[in-house]
C-alpha atoms as a PDB file:
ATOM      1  CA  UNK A   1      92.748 104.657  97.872  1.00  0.00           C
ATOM      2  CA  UNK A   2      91.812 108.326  98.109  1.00  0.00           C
ATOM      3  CA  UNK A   3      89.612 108.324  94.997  1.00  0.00           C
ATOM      4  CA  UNK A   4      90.678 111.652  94.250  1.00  0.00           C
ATOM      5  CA  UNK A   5      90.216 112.165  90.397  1.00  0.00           C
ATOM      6  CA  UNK A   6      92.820 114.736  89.608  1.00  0.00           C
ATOM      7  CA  UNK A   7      91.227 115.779  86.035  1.00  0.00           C
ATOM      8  CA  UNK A   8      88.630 117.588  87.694  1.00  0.00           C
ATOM      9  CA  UNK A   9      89.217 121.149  86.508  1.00  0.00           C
ATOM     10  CA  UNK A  10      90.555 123.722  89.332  1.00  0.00           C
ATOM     11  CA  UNK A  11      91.141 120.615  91.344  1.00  0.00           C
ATOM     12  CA  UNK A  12      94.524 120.842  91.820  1.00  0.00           C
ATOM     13  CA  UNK A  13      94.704 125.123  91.530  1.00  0.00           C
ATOM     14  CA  UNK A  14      92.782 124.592  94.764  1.00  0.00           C
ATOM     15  CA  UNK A  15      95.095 122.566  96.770  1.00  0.00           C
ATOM     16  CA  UNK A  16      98.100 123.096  98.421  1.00  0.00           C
ATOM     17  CA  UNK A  17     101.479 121.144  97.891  1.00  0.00           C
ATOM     18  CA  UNK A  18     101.185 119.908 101.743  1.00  0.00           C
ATOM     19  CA  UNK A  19      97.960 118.366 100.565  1.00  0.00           C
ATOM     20  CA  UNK A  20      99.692 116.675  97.991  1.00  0.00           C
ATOM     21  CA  UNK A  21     102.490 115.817  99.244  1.00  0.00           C
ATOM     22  CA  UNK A  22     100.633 114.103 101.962  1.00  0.00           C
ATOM     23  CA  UNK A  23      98.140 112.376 100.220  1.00  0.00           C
ATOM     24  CA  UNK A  24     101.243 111.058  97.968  1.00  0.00           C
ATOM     25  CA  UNK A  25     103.031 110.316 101.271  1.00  0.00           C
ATOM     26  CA  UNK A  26      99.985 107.935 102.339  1.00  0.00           C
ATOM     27  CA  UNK A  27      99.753 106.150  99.669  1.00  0.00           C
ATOM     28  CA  UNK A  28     104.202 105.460  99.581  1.00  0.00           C
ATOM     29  CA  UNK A  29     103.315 104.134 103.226  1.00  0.00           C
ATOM     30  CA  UNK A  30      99.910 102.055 102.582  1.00  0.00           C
ATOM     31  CA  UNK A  31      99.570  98.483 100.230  1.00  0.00           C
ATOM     32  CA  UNK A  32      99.429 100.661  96.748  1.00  0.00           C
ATOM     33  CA  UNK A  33     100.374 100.118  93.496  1.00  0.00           C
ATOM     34  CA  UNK A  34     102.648 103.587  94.063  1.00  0.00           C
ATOM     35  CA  UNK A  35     104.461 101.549  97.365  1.00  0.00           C
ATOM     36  CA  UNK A  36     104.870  98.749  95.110  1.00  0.00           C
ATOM     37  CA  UNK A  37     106.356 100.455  92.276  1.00  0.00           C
ATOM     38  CA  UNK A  38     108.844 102.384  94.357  1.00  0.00           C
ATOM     39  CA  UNK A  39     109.918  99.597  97.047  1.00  0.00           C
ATOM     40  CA  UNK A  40     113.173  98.453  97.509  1.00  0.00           C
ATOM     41  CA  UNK A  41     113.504  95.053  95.602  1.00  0.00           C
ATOM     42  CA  UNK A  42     113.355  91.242  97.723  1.00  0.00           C
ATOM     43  CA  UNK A  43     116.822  90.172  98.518  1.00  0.00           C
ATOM     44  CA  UNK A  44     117.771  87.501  96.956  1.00  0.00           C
ATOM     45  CA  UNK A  45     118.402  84.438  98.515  1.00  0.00           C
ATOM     46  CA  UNK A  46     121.906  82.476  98.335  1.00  0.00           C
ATOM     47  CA  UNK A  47     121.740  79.156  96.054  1.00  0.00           C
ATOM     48  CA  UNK A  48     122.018  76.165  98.148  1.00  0.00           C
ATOM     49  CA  UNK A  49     124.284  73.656  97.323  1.00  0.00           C
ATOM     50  CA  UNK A  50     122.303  70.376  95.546  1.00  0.00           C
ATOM     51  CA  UNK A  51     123.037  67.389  98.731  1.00  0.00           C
ATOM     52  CA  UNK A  52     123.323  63.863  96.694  1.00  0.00           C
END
């Protein structure tokens, strides 16, 4: 989402922890693979009695 490449050498000795924090922030509250990993899982839904 950010396209950051973190391996890029002094990258991260560079950056502050707000930085990261926020760009990790972003992507916990955007449509990521990150939100999806971490979310809460779907509540299941009751079984309904079979009507014959």
């Amino acid at each position: 989402m950010y396209g950051i490449d973190l391996d890029t050498p002094g990258l991260m000795q560079a950056r502050t922890w707000r930085w990261l924090r926020l760009r990790i922030l972003g992507l916990l509250s955007a449509e990521s693979r990150l939100a999806r990993h971490f979310a809460p899982p779907e509540p299941k839904q009751p079984r309904q009695p079979s009507r014959r």
